[in-house]
C-alpha atoms as a PDB file:
ATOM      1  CA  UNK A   1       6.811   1.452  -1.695  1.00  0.00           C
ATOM      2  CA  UNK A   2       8.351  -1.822  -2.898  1.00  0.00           C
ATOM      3  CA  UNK A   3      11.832  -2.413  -1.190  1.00  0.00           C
ATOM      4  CA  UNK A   4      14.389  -3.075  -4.109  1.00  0.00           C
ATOM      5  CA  UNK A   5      15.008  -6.386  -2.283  1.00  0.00           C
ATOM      6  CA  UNK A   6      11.557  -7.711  -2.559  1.00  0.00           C
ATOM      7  CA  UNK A   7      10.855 -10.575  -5.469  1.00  0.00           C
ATOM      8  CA  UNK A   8       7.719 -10.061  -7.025  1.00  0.00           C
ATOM      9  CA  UNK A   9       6.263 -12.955  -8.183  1.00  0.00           C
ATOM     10  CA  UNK A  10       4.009 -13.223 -11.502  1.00  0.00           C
ATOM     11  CA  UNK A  11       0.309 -11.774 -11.150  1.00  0.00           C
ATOM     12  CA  UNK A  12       1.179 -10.863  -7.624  1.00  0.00           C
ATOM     13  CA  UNK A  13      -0.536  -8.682  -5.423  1.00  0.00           C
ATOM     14  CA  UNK A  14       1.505  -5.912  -3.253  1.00  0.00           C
ATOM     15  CA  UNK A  15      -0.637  -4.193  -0.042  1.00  0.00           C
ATOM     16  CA  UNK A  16       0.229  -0.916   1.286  1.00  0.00           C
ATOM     17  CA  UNK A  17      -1.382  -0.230   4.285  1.00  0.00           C
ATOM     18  CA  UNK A  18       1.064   2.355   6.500  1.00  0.00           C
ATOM     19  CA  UNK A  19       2.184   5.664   6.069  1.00  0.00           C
ATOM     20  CA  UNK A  20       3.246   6.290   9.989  1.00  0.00           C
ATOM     21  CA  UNK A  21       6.945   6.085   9.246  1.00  0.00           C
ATOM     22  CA  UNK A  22       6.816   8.537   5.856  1.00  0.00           C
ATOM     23  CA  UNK A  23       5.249  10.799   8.524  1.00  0.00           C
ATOM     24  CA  UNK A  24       7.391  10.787  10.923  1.00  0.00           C
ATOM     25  CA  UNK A  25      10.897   9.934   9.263  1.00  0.00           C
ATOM     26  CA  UNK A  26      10.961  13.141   6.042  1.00  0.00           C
ATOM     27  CA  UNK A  27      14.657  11.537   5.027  1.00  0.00           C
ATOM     28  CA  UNK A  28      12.635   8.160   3.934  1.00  0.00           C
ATOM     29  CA  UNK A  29      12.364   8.088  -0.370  1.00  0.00           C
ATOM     30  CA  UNK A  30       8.781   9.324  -1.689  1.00  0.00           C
ATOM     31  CA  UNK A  31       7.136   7.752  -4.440  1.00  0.00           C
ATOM     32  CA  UNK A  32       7.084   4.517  -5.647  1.00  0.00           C
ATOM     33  CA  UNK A  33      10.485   2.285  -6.153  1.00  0.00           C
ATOM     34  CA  UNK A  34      10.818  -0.591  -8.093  1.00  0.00           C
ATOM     35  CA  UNK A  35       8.302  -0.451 -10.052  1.00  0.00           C
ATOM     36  CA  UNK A  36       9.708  -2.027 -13.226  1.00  0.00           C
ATOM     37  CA  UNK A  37       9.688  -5.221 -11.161  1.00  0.00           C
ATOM     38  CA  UNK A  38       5.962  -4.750 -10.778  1.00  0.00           C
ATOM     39  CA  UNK A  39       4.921  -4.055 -14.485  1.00  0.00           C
ATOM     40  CA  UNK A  40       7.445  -6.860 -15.486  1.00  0.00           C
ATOM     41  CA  UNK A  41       5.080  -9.143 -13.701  1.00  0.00           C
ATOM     42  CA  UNK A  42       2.171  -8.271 -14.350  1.00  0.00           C
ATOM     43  CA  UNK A  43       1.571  -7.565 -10.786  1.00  0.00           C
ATOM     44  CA  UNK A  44      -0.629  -4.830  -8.992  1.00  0.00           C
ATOM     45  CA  UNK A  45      -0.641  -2.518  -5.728  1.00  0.00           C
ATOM     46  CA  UNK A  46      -3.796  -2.217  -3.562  1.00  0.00           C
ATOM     47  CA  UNK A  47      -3.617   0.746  -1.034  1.00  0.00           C
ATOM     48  CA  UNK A  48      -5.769  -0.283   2.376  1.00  0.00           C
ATOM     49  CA  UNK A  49      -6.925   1.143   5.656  1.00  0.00           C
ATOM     50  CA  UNK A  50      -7.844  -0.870   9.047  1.00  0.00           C
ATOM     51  CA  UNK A  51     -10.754   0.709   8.748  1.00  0.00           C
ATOM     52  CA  UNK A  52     -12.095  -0.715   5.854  1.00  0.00           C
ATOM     53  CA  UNK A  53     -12.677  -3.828   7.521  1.00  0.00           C
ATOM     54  CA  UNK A  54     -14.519  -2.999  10.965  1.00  0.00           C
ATOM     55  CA  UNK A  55     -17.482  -5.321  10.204  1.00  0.00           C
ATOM     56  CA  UNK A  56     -15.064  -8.515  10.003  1.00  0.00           C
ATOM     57  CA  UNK A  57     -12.888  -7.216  13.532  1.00  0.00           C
ATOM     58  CA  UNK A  58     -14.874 -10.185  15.716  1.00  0.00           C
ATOM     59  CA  UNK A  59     -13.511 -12.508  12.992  1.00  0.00           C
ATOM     60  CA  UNK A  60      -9.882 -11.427  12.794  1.00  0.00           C
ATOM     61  CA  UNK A  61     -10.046 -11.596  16.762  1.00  0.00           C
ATOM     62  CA  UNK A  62     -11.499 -14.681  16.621  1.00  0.00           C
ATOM     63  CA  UNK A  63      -9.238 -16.388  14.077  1.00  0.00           C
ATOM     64  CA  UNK A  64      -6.237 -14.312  15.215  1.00  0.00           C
ATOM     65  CA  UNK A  65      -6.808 -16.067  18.701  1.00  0.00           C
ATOM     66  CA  UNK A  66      -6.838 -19.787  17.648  1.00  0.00           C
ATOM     67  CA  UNK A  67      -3.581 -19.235  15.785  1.00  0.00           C
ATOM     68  CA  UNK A  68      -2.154 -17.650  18.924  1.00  0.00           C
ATOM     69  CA  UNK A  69      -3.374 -20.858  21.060  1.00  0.00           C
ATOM     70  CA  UNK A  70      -2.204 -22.998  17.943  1.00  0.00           C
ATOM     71  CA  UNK A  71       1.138 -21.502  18.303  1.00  0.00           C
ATOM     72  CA  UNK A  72       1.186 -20.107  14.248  1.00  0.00           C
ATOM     73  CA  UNK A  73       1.258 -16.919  15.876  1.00  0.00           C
ATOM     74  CA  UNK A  74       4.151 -15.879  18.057  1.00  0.00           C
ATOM     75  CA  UNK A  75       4.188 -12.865  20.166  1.00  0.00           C
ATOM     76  CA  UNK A  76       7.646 -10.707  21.579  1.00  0.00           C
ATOM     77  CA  UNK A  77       6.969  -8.291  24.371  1.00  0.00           C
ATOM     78  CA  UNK A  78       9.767  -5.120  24.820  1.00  0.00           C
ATOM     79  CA  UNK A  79       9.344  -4.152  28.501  1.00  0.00           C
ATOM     80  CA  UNK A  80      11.239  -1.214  29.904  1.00  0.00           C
ATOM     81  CA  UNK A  81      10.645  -0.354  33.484  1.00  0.00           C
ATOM     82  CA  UNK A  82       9.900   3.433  35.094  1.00  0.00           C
ATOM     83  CA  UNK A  83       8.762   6.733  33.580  1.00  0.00           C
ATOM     84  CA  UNK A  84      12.478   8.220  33.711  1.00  0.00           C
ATOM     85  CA  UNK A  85      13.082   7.016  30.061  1.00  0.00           C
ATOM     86  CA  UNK A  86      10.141   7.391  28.490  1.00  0.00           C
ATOM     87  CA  UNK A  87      11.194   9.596  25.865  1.00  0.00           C
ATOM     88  CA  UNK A  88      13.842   7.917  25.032  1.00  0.00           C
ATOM     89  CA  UNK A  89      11.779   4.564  24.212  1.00  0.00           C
ATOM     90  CA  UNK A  90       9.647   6.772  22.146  1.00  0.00           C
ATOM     91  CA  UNK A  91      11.872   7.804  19.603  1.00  0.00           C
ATOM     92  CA  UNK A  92      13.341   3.723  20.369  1.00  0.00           C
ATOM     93  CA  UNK A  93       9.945   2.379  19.023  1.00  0.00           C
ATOM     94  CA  UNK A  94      10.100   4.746  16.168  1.00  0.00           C
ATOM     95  CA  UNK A  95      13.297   3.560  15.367  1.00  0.00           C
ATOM     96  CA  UNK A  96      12.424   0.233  15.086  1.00  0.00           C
ATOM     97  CA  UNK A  97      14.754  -0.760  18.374  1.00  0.00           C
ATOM     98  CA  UNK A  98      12.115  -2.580  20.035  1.00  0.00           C
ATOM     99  CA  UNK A  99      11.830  -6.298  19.659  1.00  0.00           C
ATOM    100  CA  UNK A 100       8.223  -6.733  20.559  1.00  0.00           C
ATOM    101  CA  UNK A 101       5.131  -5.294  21.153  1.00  0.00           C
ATOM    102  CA  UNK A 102       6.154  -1.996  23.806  1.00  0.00           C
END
């Protein structure tokens, strides 16, 4: 899906690569929105999975770890403490209430 927010820039190339959220949340539109925007600009959609790309995981972990030393990657962590509310993160991190990695 393209948000209607999102500029699409001229011979531009839009990855989808997540379908968790469709699964999860059924109220979320189906199909594809905004798509004049694409065909005005000549621009194309390329559907991906992680697992496409297992033989080049050393390199992303590699490369993903300079950037982290280099600072051009920053990382947020969302702690919550004890087992009591546990469910109640779940359906937080599903909601998109956490501010980090949780």
């Amino acid at each position: 899906m393209v948000p209607s927010h999102l500029t699409v820039n001229l011979l531009s190339a839009t990855l989808v690569f997540s379908q968790l959220t469709r699964s999860i949340d059924s109220t979320s539109p189906h199909g594809l929105q905004n798509y004049p925007s694409l065909i005005a600009q000549s621009a194309s959609i390329r559907g991906f999975i992680l697992t496409d790309y297992v033989a080049r995981f050393e390199e992303a972990r590699v490369k993903l770890g300079e950037w982290l030393g280099q600072g051009k990657l920053k990382r947020k962590f969302h702690v919550q403490e004890g087992l009591k509310d546990a469910p109640k993160h779940l359906e937080e991190l599903f909601e998109g209430k956490n501010t980090g990695k949780m």
